[in-house]
N, C-alpha and C. Protein backbone atom coordinates (compact mmCIF):
# COMPACT_ATOMS: atom_id res chain seq x y z
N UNK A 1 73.23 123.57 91.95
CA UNK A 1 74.22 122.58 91.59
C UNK A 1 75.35 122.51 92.62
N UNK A 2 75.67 123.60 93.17
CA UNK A 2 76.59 124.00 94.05
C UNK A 2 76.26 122.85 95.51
N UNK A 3 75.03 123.09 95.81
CA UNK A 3 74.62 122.30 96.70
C UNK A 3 74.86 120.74 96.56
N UNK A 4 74.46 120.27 95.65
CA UNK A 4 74.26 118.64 95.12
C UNK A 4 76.17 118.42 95.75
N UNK A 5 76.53 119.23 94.80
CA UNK A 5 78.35 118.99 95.24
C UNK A 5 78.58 119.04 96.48
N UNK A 6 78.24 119.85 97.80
CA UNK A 6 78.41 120.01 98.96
C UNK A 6 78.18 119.16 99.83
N UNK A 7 76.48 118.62 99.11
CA UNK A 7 76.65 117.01 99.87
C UNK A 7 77.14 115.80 99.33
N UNK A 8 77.42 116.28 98.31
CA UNK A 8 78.25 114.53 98.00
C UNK A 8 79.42 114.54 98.58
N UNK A 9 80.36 115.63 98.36
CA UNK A 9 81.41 116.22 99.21
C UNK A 9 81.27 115.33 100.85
N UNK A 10 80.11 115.74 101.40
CA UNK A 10 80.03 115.12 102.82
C UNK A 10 79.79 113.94 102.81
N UNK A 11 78.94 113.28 102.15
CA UNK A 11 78.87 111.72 102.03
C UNK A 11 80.49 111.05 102.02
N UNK A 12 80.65 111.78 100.92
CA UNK A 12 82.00 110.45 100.20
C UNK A 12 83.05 110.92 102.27
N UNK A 13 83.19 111.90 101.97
CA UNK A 13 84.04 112.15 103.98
C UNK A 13 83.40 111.18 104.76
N UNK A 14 82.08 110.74 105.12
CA UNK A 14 81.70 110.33 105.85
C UNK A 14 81.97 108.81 105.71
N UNK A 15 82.08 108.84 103.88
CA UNK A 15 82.71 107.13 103.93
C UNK A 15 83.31 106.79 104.02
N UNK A 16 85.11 107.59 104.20
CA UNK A 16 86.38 107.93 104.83
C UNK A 16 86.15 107.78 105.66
N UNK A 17 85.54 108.69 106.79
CA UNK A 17 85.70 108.54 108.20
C UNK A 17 85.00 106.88 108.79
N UNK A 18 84.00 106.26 108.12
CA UNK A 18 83.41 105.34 108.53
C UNK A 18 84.71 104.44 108.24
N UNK A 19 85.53 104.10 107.21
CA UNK A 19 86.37 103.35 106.74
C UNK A 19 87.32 102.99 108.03
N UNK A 20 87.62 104.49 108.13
CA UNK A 20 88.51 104.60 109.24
C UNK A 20 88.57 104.02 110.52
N UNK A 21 87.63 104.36 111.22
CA UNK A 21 86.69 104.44 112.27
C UNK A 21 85.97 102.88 112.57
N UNK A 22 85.40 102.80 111.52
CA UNK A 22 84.64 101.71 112.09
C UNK A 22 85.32 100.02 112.34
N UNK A 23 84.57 99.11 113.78
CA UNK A 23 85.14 98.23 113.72
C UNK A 23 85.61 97.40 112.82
N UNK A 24 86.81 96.66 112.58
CA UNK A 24 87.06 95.94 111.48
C UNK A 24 86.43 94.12 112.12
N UNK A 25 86.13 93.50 110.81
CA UNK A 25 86.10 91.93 111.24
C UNK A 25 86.42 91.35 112.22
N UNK A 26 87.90 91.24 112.46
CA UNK A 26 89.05 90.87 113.09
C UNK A 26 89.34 91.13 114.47
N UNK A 27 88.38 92.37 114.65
CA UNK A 27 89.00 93.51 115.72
C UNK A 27 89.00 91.89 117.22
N UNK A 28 89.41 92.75 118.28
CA UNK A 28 88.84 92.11 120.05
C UNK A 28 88.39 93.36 120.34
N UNK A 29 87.68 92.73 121.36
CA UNK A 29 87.07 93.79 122.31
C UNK A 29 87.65 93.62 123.72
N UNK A 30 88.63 94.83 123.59
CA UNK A 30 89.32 94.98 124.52
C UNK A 30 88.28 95.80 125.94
N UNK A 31 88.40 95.08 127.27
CA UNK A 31 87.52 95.33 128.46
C UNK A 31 88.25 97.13 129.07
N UNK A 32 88.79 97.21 128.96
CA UNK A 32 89.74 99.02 128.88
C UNK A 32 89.56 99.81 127.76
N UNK A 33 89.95 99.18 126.48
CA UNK A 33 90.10 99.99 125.11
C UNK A 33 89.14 100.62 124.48
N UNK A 34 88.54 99.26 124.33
CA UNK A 34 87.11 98.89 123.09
C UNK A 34 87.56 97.94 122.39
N UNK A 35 87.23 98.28 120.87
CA UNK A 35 87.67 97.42 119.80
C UNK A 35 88.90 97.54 119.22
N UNK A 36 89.97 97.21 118.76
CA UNK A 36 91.14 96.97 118.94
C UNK A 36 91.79 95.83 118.03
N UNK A 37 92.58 95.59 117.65
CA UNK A 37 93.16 94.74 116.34
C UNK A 37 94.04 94.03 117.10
N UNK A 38 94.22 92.61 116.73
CA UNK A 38 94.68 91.65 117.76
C UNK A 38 96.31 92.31 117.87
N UNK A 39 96.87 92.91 116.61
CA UNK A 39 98.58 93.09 117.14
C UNK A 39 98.24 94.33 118.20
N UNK A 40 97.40 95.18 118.09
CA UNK A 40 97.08 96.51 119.15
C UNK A 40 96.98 95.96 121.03
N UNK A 41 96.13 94.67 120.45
CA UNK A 41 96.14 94.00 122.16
C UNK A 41 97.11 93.14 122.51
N UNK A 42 98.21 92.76 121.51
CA UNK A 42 99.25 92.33 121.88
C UNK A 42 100.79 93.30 122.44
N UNK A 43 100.48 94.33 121.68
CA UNK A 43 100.91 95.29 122.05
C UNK A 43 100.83 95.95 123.79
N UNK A 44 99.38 96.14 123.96
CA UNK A 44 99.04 96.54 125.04
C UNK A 44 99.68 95.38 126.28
N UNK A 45 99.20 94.00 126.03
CA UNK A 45 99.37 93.44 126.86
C UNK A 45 100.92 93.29 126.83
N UNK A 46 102.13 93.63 125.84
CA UNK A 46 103.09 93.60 126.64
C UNK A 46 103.89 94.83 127.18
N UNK A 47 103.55 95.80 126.94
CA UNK A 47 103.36 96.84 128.12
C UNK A 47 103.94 96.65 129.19
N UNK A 48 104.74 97.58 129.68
CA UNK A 48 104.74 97.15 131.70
C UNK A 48 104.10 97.78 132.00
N UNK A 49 104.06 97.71 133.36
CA UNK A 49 102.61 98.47 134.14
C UNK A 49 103.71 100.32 134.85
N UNK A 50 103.15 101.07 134.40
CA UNK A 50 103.47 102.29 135.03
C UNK A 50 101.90 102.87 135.98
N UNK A 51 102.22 102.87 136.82
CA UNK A 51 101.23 103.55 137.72
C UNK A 51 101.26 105.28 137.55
N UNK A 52 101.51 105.85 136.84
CA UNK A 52 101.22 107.20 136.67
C UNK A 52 100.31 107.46 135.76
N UNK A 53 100.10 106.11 134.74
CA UNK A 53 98.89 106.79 133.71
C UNK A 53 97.87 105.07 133.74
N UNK A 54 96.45 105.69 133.76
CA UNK A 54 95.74 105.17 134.71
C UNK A 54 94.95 104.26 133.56
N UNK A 55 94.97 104.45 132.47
CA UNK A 55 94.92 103.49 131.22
C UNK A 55 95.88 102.30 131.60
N UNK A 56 97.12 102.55 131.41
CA UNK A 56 98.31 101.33 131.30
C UNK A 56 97.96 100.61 132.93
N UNK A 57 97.35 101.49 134.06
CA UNK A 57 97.46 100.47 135.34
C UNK A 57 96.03 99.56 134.92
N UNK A 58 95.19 100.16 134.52
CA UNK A 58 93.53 99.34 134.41
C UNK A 58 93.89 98.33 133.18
N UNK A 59 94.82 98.79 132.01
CA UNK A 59 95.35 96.71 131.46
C UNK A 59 96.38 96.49 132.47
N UNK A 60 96.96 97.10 133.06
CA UNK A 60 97.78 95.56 133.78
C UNK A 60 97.10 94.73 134.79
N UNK A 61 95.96 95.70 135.22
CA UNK A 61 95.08 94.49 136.15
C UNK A 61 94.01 93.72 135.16
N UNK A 62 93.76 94.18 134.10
CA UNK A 62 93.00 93.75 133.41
C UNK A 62 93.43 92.41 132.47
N UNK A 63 94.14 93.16 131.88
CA UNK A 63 94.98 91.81 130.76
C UNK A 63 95.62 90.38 130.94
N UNK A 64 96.03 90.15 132.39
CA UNK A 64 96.30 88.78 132.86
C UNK A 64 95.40 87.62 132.59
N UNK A 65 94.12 88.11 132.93
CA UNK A 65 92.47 87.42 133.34
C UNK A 65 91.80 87.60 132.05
N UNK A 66 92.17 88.79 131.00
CA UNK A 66 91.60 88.51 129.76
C UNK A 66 91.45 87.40 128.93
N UNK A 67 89.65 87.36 128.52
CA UNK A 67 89.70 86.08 127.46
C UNK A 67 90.39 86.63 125.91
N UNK A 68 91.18 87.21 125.62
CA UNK A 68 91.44 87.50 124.64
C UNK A 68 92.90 87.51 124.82
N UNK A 69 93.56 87.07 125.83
CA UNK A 69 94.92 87.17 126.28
C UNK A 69 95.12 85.20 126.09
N UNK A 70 95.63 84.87 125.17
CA UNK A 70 96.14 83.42 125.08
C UNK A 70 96.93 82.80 126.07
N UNK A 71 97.33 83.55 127.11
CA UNK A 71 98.16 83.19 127.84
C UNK A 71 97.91 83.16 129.18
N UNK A 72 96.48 83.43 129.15
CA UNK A 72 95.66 84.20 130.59
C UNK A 72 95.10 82.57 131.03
N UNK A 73 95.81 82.43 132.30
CA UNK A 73 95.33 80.93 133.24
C UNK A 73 94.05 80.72 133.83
């Protein structure tokens, strides 16, 4: 019986973590990130660019030219 509990125990976590975790509807697919929630890539894209951390330099060359950037010419 002990057992039966141990894995339901892990299931129901795993449906937490999937909840969590997994892409939502809504998300973009950010070309740096991944998947990402449109205020997360609005976020990102207004950012300034610091060249010491190599995430924030790959969206600032990235995010201008993004199709997911409304503002991108």
């Amino acid at each position: 019986m002990a057992r039966i509990t141990r894995i339901q125990d892990h299931q129901s976590q795993w449906t937490r973590l999937r909840a969590v975790f997994a892409p939502r509807p809504n998300d973009v697919q950010c070309p740096v990130l991944g998947a990402i929630t449109p205020v997360q890539c609005q976020y990102h894209r207004n950012r300034p660019f610091v060249p010491t951390n190599e995430s924030r330099a790959q969206l600032a060359r990235t995010c201008p030219a993004c199709p997911n950037n409304p503002e991108a010419s």
